[in-house]
C-alpha atoms as a PDB file:
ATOM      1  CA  UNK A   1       0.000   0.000   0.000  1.00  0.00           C
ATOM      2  CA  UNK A   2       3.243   2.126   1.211  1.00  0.00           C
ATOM      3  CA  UNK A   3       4.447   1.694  -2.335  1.00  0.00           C
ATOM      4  CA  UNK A   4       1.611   2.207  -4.239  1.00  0.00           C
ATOM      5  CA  UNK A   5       0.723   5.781  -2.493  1.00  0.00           C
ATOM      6  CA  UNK A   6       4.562   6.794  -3.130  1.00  0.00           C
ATOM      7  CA  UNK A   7       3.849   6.082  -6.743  1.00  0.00           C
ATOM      8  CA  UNK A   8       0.830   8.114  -6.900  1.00  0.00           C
ATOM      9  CA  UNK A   9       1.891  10.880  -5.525  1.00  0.00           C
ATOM     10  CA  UNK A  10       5.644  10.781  -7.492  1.00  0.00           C
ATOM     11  CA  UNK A  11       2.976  10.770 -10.823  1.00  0.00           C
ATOM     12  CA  UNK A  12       1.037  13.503  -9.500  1.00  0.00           C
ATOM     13  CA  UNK A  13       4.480  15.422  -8.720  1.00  0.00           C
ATOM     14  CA  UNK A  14       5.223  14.548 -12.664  1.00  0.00           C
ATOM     15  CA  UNK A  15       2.263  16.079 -13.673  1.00  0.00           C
ATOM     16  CA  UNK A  16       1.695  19.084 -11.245  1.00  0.00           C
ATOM     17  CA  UNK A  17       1.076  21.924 -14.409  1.00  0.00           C
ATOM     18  CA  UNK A  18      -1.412  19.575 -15.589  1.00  0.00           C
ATOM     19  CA  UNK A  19      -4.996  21.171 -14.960  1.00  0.00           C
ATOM     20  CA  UNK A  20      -7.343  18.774 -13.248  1.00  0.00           C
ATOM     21  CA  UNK A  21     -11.184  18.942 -12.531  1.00  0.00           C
ATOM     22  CA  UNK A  22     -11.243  16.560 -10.111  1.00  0.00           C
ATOM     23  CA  UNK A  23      -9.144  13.018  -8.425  1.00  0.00           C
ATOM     24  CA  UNK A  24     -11.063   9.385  -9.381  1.00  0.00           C
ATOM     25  CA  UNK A  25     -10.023   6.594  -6.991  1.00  0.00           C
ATOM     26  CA  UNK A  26     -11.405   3.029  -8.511  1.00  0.00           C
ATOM     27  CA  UNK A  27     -10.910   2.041  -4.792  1.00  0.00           C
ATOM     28  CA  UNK A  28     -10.628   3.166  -1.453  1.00  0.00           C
ATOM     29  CA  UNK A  29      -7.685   1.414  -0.159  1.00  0.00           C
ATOM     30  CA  UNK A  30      -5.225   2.094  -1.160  1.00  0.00           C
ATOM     31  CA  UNK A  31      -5.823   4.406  -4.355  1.00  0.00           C
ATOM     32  CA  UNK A  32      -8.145   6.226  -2.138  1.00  0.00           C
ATOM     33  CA  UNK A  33      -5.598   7.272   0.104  1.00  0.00           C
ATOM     34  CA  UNK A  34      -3.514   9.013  -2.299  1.00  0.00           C
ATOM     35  CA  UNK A  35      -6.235  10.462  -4.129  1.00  0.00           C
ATOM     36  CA  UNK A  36      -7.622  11.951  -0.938  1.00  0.00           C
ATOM     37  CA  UNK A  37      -3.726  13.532  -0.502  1.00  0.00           C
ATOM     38  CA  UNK A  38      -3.538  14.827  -4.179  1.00  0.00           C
ATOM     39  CA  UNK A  39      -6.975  16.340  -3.742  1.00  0.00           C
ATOM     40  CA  UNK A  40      -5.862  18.383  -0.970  1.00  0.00           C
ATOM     41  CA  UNK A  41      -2.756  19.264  -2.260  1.00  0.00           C
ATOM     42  CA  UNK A  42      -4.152  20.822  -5.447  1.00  0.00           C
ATOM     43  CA  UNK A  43      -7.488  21.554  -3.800  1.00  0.00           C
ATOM     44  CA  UNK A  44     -10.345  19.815  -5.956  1.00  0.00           C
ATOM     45  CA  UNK A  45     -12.868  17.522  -5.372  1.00  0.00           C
ATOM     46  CA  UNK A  46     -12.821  13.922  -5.143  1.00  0.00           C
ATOM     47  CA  UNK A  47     -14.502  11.090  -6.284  1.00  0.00           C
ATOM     48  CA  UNK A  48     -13.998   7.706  -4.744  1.00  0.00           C
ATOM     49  CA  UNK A  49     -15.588   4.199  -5.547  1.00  0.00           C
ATOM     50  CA  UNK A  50     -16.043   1.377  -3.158  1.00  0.00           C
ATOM     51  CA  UNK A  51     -15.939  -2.066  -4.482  1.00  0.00           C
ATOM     52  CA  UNK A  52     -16.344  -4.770  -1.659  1.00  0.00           C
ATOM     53  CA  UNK A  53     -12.642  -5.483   0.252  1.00  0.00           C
ATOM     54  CA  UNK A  54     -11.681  -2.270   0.772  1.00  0.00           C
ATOM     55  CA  UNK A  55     -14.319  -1.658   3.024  1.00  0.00           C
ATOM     56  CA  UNK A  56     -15.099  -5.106   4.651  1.00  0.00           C
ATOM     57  CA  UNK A  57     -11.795  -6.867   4.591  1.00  0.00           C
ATOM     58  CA  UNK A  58     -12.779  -9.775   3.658  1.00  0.00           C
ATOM     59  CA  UNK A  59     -15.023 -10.115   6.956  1.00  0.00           C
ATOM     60  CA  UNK A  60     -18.680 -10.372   8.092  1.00  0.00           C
ATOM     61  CA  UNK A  61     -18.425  -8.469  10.916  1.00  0.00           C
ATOM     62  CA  UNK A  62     -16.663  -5.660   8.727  1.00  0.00           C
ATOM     63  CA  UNK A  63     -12.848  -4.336   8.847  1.00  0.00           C
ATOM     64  CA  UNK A  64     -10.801  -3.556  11.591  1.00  0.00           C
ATOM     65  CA  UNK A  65      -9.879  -0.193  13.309  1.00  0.00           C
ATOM     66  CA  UNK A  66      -6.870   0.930  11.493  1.00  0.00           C
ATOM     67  CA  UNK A  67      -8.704   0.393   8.335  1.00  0.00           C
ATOM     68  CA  UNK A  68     -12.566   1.843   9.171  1.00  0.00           C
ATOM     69  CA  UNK A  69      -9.894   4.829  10.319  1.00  0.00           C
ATOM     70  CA  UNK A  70      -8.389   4.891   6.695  1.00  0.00           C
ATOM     71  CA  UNK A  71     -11.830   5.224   5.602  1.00  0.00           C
ATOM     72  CA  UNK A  72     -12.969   7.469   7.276  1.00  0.00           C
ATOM     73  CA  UNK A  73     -10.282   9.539   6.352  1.00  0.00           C
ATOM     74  CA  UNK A  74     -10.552   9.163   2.552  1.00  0.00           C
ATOM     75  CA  UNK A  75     -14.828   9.611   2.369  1.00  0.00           C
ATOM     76  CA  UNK A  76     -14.238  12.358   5.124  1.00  0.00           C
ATOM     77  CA  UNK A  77     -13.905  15.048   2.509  1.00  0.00           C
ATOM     78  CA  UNK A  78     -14.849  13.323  -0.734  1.00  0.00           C
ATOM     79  CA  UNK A  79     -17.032  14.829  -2.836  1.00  0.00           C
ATOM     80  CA  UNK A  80     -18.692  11.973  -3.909  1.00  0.00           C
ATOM     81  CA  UNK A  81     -18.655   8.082  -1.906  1.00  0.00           C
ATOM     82  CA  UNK A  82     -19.838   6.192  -4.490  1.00  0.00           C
ATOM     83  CA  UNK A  83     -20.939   2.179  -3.504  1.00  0.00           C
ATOM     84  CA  UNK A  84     -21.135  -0.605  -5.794  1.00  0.00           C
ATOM     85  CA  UNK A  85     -24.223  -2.302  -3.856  1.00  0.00           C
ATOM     86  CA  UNK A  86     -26.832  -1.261  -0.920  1.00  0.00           C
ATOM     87  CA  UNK A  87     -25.241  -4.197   1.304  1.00  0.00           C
ATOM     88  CA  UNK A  88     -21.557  -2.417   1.198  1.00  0.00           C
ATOM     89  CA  UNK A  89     -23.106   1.431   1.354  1.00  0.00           C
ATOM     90  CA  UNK A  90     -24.994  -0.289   4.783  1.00  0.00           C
ATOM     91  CA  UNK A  91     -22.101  -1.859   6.109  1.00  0.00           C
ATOM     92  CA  UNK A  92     -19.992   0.822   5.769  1.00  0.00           C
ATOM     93  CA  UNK A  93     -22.634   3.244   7.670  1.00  0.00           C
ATOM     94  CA  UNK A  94     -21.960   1.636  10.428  1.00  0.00           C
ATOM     95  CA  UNK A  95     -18.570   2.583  10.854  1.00  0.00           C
ATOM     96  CA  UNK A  96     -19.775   6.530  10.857  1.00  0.00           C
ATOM     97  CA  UNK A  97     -21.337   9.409   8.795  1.00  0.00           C
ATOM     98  CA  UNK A  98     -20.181   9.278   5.265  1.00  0.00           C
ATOM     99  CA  UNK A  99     -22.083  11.960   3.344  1.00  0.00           C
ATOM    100  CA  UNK A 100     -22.112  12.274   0.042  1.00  0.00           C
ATOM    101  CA  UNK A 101     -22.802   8.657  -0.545  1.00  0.00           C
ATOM    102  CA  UNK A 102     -24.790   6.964  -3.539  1.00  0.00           C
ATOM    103  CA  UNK A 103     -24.927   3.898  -5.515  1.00  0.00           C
ATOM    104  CA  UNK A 104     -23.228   3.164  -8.639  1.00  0.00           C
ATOM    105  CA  UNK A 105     -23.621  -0.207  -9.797  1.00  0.00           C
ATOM    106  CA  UNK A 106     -20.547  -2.378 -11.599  1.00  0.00           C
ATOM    107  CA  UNK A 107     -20.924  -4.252 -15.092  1.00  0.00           C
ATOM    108  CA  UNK A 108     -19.950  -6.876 -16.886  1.00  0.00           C
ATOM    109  CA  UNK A 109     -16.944  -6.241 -19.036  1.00  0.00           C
ATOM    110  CA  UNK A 110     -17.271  -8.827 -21.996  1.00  0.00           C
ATOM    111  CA  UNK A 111     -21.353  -8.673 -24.297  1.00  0.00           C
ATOM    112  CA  UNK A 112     -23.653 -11.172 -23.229  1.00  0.00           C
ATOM    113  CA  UNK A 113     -25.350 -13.792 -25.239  1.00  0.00           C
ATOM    114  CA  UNK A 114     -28.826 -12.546 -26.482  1.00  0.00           C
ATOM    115  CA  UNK A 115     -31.293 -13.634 -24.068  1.00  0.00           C
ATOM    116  CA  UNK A 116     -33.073 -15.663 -26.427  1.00  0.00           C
ATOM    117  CA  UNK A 117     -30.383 -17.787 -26.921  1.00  0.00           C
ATOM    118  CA  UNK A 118     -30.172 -21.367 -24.893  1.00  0.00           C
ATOM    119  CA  UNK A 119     -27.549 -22.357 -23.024  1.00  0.00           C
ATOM    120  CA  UNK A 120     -25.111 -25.018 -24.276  1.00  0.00           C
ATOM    121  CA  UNK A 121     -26.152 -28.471 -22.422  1.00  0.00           C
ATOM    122  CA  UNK A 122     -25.457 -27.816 -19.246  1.00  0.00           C
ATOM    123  CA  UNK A 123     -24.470 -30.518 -17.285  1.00  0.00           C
ATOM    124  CA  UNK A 124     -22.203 -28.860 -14.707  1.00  0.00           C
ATOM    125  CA  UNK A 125     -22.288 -26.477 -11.802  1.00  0.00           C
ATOM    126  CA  UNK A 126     -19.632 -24.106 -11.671  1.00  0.00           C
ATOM    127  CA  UNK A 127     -17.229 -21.994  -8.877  1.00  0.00           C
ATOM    128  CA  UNK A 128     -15.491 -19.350 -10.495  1.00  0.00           C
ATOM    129  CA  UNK A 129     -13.243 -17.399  -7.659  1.00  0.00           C
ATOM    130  CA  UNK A 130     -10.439 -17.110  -5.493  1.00  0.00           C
ATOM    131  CA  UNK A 131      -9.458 -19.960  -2.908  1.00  0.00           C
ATOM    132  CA  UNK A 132      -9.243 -17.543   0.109  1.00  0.00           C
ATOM    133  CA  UNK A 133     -11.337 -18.150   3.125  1.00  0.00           C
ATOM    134  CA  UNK A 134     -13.983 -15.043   2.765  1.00  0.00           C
ATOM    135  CA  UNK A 135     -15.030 -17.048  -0.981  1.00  0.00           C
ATOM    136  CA  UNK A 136     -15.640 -19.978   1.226  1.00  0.00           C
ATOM    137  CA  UNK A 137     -14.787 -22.893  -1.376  1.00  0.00           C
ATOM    138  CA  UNK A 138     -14.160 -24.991   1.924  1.00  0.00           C
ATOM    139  CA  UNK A 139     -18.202 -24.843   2.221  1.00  0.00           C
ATOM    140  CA  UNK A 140     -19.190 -26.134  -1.203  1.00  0.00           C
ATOM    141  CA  UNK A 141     -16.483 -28.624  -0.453  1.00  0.00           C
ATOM    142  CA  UNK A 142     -18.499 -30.013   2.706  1.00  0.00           C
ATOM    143  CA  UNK A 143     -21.837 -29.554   0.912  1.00  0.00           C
ATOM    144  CA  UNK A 144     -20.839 -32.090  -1.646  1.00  0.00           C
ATOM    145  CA  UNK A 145     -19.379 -34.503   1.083  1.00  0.00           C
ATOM    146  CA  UNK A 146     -23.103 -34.316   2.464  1.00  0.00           C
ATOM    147  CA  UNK A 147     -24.524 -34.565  -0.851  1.00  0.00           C
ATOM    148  CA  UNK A 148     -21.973 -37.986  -1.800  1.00  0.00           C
ATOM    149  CA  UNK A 149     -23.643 -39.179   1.448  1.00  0.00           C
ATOM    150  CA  UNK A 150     -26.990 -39.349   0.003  1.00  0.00           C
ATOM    151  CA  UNK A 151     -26.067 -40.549  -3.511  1.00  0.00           C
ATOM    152  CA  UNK A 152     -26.624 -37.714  -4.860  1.00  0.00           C
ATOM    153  CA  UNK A 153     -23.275 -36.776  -7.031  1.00  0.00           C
ATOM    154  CA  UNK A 154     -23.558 -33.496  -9.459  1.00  0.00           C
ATOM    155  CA  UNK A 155     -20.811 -32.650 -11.281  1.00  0.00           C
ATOM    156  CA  UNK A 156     -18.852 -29.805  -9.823  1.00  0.00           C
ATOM    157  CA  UNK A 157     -15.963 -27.969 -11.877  1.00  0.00           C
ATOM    158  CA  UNK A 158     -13.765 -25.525  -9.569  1.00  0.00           C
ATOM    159  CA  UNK A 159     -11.784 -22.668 -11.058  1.00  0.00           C
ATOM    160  CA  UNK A 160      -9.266 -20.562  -8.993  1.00  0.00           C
ATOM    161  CA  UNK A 161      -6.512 -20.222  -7.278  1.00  0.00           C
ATOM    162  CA  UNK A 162      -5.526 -19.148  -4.022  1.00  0.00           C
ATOM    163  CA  UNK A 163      -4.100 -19.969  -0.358  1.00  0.00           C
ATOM    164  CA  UNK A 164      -6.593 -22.797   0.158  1.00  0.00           C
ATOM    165  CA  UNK A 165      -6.258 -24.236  -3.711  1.00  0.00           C
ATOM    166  CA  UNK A 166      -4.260 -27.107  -2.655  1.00  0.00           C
ATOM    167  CA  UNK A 167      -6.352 -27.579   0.752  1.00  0.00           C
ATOM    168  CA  UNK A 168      -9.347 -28.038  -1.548  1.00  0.00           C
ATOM    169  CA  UNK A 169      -7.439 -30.416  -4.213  1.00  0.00           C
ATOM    170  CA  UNK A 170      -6.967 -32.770  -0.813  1.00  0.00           C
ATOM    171  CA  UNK A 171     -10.299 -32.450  -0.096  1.00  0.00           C
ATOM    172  CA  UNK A 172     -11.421 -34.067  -3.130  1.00  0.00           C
ATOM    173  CA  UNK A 173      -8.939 -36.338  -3.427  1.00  0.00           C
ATOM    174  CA  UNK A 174      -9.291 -37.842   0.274  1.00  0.00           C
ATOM    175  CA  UNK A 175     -13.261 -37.861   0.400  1.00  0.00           C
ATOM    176  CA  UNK A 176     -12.851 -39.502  -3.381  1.00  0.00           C
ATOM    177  CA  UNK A 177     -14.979 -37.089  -4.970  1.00  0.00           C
ATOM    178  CA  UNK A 178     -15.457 -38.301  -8.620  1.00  0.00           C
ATOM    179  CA  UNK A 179     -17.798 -36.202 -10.231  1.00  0.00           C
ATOM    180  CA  UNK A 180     -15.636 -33.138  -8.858  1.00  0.00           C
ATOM    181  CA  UNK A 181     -12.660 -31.351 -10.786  1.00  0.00           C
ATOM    182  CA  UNK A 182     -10.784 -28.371 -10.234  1.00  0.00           C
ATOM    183  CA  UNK A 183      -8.348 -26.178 -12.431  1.00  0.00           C
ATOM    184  CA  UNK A 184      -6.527 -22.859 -11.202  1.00  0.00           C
ATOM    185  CA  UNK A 185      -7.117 -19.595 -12.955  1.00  0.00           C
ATOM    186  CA  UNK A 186      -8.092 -19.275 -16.674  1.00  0.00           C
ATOM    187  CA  UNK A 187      -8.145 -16.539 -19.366  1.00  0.00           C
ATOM    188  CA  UNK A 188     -10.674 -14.016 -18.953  1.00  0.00           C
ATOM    189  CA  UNK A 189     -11.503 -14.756 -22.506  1.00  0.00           C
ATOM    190  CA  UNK A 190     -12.967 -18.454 -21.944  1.00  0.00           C
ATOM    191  CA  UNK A 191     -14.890 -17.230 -18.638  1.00  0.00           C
ATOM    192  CA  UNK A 192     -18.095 -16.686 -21.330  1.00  0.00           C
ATOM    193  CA  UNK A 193     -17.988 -20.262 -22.609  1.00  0.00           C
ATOM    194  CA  UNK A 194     -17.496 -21.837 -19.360  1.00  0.00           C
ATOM    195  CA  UNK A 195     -20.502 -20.055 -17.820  1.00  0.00           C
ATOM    196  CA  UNK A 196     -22.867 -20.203 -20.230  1.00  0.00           C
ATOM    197  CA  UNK A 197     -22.410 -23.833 -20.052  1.00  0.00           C
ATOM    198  CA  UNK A 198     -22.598 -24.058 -16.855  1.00  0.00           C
ATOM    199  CA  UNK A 199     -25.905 -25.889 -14.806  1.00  0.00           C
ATOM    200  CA  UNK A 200     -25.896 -22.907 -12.472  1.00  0.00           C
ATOM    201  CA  UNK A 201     -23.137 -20.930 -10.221  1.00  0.00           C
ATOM    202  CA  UNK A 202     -22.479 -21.598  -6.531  1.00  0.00           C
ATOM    203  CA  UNK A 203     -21.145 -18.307  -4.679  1.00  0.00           C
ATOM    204  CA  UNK A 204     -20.799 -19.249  -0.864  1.00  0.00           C
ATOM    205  CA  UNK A 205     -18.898 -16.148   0.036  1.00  0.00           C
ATOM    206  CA  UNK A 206     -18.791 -14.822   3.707  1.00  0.00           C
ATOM    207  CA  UNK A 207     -19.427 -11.743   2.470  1.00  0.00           C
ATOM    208  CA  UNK A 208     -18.903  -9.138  -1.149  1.00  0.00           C
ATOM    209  CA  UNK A 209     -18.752  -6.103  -2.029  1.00  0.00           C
ATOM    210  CA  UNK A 210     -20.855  -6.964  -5.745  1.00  0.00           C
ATOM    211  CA  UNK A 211     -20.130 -10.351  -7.129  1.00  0.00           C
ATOM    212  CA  UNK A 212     -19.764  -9.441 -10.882  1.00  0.00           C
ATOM    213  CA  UNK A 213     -19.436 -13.485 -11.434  1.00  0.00           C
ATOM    214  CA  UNK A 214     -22.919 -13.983 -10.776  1.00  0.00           C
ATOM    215  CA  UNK A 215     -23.989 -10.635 -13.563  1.00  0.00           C
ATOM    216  CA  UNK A 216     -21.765 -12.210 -16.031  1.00  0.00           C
ATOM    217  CA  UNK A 217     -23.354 -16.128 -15.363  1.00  0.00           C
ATOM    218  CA  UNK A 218     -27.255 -14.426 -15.356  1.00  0.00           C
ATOM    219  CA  UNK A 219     -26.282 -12.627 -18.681  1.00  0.00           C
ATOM    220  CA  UNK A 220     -25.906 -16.376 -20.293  1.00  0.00           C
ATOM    221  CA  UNK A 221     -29.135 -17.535 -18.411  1.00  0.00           C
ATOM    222  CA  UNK A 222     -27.226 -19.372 -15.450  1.00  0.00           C
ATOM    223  CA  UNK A 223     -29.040 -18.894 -12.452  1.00  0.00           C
ATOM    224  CA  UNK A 224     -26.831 -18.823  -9.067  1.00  0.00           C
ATOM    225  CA  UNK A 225     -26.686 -20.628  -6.175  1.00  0.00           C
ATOM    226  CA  UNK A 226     -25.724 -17.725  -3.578  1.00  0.00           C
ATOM    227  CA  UNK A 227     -24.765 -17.190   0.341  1.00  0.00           C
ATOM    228  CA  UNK A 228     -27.723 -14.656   1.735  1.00  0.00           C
ATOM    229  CA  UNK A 229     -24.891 -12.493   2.622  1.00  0.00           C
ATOM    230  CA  UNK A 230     -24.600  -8.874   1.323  1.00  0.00           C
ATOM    231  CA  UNK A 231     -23.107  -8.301  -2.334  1.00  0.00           C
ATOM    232  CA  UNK A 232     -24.627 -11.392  -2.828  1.00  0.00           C
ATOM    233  CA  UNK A 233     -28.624 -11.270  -1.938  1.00  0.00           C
ATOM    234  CA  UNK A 234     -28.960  -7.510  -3.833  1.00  0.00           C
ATOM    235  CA  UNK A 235     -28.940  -9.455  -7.074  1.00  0.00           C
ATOM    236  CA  UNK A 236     -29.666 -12.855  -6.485  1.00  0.00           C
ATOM    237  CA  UNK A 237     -33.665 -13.197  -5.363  1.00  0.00           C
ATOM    238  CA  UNK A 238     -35.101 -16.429  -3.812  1.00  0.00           C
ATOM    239  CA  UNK A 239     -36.548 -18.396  -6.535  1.00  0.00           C
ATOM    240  CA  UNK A 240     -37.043 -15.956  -8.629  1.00  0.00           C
ATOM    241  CA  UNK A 241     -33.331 -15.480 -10.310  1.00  0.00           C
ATOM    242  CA  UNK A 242     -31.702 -18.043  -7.977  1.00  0.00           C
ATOM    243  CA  UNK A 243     -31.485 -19.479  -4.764  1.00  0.00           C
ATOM    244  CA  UNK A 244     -30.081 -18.452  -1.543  1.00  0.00           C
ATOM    245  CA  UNK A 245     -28.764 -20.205   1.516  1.00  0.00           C
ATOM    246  CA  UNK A 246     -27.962 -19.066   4.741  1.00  0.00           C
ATOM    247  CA  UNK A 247     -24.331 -17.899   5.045  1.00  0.00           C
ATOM    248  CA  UNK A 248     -22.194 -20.709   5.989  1.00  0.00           C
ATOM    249  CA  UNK A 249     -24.452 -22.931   6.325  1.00  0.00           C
ATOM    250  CA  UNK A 250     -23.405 -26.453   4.720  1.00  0.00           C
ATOM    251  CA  UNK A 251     -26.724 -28.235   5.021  1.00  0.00           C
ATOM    252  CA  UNK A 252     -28.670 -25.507   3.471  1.00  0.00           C
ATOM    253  CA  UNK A 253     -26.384 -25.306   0.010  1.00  0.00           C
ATOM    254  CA  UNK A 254     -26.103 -29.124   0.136  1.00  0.00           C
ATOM    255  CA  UNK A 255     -30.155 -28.661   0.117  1.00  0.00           C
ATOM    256  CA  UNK A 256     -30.076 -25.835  -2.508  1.00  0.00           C
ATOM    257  CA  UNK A 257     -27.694 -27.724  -4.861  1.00  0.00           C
ATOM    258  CA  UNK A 258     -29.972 -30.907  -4.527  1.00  0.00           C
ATOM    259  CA  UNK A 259     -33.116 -28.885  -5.352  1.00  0.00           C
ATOM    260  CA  UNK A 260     -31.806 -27.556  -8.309  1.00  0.00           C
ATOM    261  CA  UNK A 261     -30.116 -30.681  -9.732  1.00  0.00           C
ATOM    262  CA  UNK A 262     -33.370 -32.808  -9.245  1.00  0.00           C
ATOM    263  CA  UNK A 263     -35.570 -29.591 -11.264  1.00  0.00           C
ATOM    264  CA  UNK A 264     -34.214 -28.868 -14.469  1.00  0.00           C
ATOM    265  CA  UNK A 265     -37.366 -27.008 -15.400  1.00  0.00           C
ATOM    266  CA  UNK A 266     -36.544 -24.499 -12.060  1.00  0.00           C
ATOM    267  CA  UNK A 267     -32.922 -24.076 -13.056  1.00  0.00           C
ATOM    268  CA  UNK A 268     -34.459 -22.765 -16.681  1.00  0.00           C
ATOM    269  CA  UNK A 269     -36.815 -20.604 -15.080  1.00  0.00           C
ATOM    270  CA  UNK A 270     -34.495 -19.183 -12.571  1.00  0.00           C
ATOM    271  CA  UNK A 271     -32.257 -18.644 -15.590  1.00  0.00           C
ATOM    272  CA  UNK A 272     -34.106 -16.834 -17.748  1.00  0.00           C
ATOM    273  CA  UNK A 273     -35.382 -14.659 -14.821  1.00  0.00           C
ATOM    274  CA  UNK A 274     -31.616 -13.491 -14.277  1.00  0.00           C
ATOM    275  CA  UNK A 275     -31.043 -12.406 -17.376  1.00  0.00           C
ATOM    276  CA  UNK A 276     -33.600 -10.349 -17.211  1.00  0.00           C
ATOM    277  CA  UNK A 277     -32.416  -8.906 -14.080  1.00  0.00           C
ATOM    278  CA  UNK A 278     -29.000  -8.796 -14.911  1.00  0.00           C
ATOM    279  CA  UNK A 279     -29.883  -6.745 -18.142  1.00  0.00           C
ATOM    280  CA  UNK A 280     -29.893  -3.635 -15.769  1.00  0.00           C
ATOM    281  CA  UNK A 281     -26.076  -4.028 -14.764  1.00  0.00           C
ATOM    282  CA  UNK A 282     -24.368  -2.287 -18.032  1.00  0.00           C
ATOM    283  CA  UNK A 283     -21.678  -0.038 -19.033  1.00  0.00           C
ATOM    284  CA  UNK A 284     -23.880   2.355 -19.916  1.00  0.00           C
ATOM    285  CA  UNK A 285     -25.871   2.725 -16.418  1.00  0.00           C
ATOM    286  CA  UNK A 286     -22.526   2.911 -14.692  1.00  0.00           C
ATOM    287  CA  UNK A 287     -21.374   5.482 -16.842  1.00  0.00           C
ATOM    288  CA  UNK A 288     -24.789   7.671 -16.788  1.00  0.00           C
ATOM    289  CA  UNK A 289     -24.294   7.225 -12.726  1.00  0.00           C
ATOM    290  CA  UNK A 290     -20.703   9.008 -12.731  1.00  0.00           C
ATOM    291  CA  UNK A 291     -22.178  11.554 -15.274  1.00  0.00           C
ATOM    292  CA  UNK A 292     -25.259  12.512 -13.118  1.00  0.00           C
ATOM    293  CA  UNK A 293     -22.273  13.077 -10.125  1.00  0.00           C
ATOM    294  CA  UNK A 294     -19.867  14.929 -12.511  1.00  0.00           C
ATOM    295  CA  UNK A 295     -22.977  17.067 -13.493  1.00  0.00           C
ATOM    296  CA  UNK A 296     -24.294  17.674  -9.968  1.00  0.00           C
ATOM    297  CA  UNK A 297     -21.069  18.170  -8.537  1.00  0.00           C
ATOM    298  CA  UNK A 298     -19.145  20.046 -10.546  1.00  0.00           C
ATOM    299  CA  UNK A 299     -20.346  21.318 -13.602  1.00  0.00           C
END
């Protein structure tokens, strides 16, 4: 973080004759804290946009002091606290007064698949994420043990890597999980295929900020399989685009994975009902957000 502010501020240094209308920060730790700095030195407004870790750490009960101190120190003055989802703008009220805060929702970054057209046999459900403890792969792990227990055996693919990658590949090896397979990171650029042929996305998460997995899957009519946690339960509705489980809970997903696997005809319905919903997370409704603040703000 050290490092990263140093650079900031050595660019902003570089480019001090430069007229500016205003400082962006795509995060609030740690690009926050040197945009905060370069808006003060050169005295205009700033614009900062929350995304999910740097404002609950990667934990349920929310971040720590030194950090709910860093932000509160970047959104202290900012002209603008923009929030990617209700859940992280509420979480983060709890640390203090913001002001200034609104939503601006993220978007997929590749086109989606016309809604009209099917999905590609799917015969698979899918995680998509990295193996740290708040994404909770551990979970769906236990879930499937459960599941194996009642001869019930979907096929599971896992894609990611992370500190618990090889804790999960001895998982499945040791409870002699068969229908189960698992592959670190891939290209972006195969992300499409894989989830559009996907039965349906599991997202046990402790907690996000917006899980742009599960707007990309819904775009290709793959309906998710989500944690009721926040960044997760402001897009995914209970059978309606999805289904949710209680956070953590491994009897509930094992239940949620089941229900799904035994109802094809749900899993279509659930699918087609998230791409309609995800049809409102675009490019263009981020931008107009940002537009409306430059507008209001500053112009």
């Amino acid at each position: 973080m050290a490092l990263f502010v140093c650079g900031a501020m050595v660019f902003h240094f570089q480019h001090r004759r430069r007229a500016f209308h205003c400082v962006f920060s795509n995060m609030a730790i740690p690009s926050g804290i040197a945009g905060a700095a370069i808006a003060a030195l050169r005295h205009i407004p700033h614009i900062v946009w929350y995304h999910g870790s740097d404002v609950h750490a990667g934990k349920p009960q929310g971040a720590g002091f030194f950090q709910k101190f860093l932000l509160k120190a970047v959104w202290k003055n900012s002209m603008a606290n923009c929030f990617v989802s209700q859940g992280l703008l509420r979480l983060a009220q709890t640390y203090g007064t913001l002001g200034n805060e609104t939503i601006v929702p993220i978007a997929p970054v590749f086109p989606a698949t016309p809604a009209n057209n099917e999905p590609a046999n799917p015969d698979y459900f899918i995680y998509i994420g990295r193996m740290e403890k708040v994404k909770n792969p551990l979970l769906l792990i236990e879930a499937l043990k459960e599941l194996k227990n009642r001869q019930v055996t979907p096929k599971v693919r896992f894609i990611g890597d992370g500190k618990l990658f090889h804790v999960v590949r001895k998982e499945i090896l040791l409870h002699d999980l068969k229908t189960v397979s698992l592959q670190k990171n891939i290209s972006h650029d195969r992300v499409p295929a894989l989830l559009r042929s996907a039965y349906a996305l599991i997202c046990p998460s402790l907690i996000e900020g917006c899980n742009m997995t599960i707007i990309e899957a819904a775009h290709y009519q793959t309906p998710t399989i989500g944690a009721d946690v926040p960044g997760i339960n402001c897009i995914v509705t209970h059978h309606t685009t999805g289904l949710l489980f209680r956070g953590n809970c491994v009897g509930e997903l094992a239940l949620s994975i089941k229900e799904l696997y035994e109802n094809p005809s749900l899993r279509d319905i659930l699918g087609k009902n998230a791409a309609g919903a995800a049809a409102g997370f675009s490019i263009a409704r981020t931008a107009d957000g940002f537009e409306e603040i430059l507008s209001s703000k500053l112009f």
